[in-house]
N, C-alpha and C. Protein backbone atom coordinates (compact mmCIF):
# COMPACT_ATOMS: atom_id res chain seq x y z
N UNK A 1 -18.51 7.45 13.29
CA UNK A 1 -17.11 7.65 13.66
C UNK A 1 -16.25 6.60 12.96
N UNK A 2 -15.23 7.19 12.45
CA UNK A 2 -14.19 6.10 12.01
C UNK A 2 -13.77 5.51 12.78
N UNK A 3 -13.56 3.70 12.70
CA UNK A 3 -12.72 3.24 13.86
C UNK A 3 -10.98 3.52 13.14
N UNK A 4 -10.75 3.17 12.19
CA UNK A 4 -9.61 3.07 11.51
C UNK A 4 -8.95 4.60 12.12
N UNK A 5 -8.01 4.17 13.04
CA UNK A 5 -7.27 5.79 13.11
C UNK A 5 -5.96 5.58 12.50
N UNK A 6 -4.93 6.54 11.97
CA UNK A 6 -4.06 6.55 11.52
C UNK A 6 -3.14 7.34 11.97
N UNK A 7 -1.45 7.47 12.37
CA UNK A 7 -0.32 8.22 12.63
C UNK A 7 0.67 7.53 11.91
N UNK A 8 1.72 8.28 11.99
CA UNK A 8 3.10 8.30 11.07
C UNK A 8 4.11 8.30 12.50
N UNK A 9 4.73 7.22 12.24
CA UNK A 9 5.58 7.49 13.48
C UNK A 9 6.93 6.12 12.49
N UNK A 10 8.36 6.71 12.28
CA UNK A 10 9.63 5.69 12.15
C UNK A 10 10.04 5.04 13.42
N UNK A 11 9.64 4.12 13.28
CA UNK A 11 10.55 2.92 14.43
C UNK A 11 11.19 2.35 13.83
N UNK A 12 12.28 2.03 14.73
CA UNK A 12 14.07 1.66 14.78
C UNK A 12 13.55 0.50 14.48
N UNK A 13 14.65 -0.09 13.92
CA UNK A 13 14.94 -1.70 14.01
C UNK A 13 14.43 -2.09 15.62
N UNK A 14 15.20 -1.43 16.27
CA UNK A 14 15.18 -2.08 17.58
C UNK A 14 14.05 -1.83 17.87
N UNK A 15 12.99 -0.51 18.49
CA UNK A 15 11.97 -0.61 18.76
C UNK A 15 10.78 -1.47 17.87
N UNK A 16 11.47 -1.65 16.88
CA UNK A 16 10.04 -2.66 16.70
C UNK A 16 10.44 -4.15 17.11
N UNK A 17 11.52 -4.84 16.99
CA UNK A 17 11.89 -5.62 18.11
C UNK A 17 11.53 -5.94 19.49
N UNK A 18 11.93 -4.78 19.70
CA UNK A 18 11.12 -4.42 21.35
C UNK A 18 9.74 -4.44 21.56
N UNK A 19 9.21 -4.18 20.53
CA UNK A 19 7.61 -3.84 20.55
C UNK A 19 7.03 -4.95 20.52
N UNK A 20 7.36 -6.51 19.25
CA UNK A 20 6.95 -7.42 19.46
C UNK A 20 7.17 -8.78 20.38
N UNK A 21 8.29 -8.29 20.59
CA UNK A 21 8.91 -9.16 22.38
C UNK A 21 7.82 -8.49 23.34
N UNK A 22 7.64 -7.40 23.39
CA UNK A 22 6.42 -6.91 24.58
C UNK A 22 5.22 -7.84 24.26
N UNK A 23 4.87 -7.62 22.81
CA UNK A 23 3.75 -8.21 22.67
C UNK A 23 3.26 -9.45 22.45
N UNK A 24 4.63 -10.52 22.16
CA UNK A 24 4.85 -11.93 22.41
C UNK A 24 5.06 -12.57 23.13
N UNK A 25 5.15 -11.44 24.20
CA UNK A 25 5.63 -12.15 25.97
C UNK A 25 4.36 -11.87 26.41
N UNK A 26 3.50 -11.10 26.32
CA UNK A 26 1.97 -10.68 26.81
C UNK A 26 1.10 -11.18 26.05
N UNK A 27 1.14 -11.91 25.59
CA UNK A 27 -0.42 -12.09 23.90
C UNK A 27 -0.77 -13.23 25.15
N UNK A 28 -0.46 -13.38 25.88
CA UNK A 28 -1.71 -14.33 26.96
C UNK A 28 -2.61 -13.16 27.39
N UNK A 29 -2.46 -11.67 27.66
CA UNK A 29 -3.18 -11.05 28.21
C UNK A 29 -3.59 -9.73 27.20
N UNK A 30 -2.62 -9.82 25.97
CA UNK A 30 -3.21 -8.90 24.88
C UNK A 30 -4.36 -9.03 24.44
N UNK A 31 -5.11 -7.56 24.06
CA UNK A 31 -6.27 -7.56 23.73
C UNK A 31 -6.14 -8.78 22.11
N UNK A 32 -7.05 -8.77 21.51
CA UNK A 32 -7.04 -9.15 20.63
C UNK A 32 -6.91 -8.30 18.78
N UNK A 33 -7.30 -7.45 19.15
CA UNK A 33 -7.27 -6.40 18.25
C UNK A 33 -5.65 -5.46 17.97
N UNK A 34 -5.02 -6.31 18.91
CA UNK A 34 -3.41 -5.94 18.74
C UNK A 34 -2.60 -7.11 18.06
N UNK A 35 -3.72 -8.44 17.26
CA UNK A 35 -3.30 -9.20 17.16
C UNK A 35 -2.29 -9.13 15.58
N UNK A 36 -3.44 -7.79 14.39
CA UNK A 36 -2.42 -7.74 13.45
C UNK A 36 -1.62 -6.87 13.55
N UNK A 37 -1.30 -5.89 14.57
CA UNK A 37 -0.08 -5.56 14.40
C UNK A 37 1.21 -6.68 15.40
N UNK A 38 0.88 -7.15 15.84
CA UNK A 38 1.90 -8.32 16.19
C UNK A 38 2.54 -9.18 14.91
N UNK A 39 1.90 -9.32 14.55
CA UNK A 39 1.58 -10.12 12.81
C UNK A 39 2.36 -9.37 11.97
N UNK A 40 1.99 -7.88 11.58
CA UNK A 40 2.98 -6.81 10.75
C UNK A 40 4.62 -6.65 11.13
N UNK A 41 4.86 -6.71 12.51
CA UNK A 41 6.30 -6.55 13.53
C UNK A 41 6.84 -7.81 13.30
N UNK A 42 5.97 -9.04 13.13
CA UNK A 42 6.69 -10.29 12.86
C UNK A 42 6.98 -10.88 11.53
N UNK A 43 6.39 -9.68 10.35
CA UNK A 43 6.46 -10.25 8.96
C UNK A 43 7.72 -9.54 9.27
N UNK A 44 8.35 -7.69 9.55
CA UNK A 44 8.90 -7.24 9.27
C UNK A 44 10.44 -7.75 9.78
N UNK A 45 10.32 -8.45 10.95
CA UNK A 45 11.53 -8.98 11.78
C UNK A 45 12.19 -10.16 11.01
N UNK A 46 10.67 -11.02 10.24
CA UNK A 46 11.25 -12.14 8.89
C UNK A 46 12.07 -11.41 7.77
N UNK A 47 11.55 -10.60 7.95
CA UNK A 47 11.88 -9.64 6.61
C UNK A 47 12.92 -9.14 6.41
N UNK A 48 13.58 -9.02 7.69
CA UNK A 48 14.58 -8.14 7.39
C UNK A 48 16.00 -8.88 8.00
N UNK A 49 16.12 -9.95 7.98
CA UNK A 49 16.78 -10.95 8.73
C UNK A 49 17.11 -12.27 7.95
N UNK A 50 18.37 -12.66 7.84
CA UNK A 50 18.43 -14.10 7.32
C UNK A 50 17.83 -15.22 8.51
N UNK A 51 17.90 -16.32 7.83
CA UNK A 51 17.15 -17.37 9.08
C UNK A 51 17.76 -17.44 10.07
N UNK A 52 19.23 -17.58 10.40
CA UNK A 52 20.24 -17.80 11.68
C UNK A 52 19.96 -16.65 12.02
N UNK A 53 19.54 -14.87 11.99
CA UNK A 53 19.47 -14.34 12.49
C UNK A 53 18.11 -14.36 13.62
N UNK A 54 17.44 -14.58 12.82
CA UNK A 54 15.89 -14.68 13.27
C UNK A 54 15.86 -15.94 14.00
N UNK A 55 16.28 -17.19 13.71
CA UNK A 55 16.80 -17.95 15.20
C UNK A 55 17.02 -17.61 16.32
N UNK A 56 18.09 -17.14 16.05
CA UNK A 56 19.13 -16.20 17.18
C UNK A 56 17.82 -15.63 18.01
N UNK A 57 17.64 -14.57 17.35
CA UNK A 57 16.71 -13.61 17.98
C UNK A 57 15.77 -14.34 19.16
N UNK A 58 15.30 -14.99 18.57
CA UNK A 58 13.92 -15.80 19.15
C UNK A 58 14.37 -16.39 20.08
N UNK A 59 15.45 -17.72 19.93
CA UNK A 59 15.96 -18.34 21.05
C UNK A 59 16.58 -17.39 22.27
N UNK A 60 17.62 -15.85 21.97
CA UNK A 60 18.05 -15.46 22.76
C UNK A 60 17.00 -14.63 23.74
N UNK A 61 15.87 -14.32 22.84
CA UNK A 61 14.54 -13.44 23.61
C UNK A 61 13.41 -13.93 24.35
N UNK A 62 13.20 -15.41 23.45
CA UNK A 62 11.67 -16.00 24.36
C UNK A 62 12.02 -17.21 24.80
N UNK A 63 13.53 -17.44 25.70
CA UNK A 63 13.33 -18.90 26.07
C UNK A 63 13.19 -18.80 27.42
């Protein structure tokens, strides 16, 4: 059996936002195998953001 499964799904700016605030507020109780897509949501949030934005973000979400 393949483990590698694959789907096509566009997430918003925001839901992937949302997705890694879920998963940066829980990674005390996340499996571990959700660890690179936490990793992919957090290159893409660098990515797409100047630094004061991505500040912003962080301070206004995980303090």
């Amino acid at each position: 059996m393949n483990s590698n499964l694959t789907f096509t799904y566009d997430f918003s700016e925001e839901e992937v936002k949302a997705l890694y605030l879920l998963l940066r507020k829980n990674e005390e109780t996340m499996s571990n195998s959700l660890e690179d897509m936490k990793l992919r949501l957090e290159n893409f949030i660098y990515d797409s953001m100047t630094i004061d934005e991505v500040e912003n973000f962080f301070n206004e979400n995980l303090s």
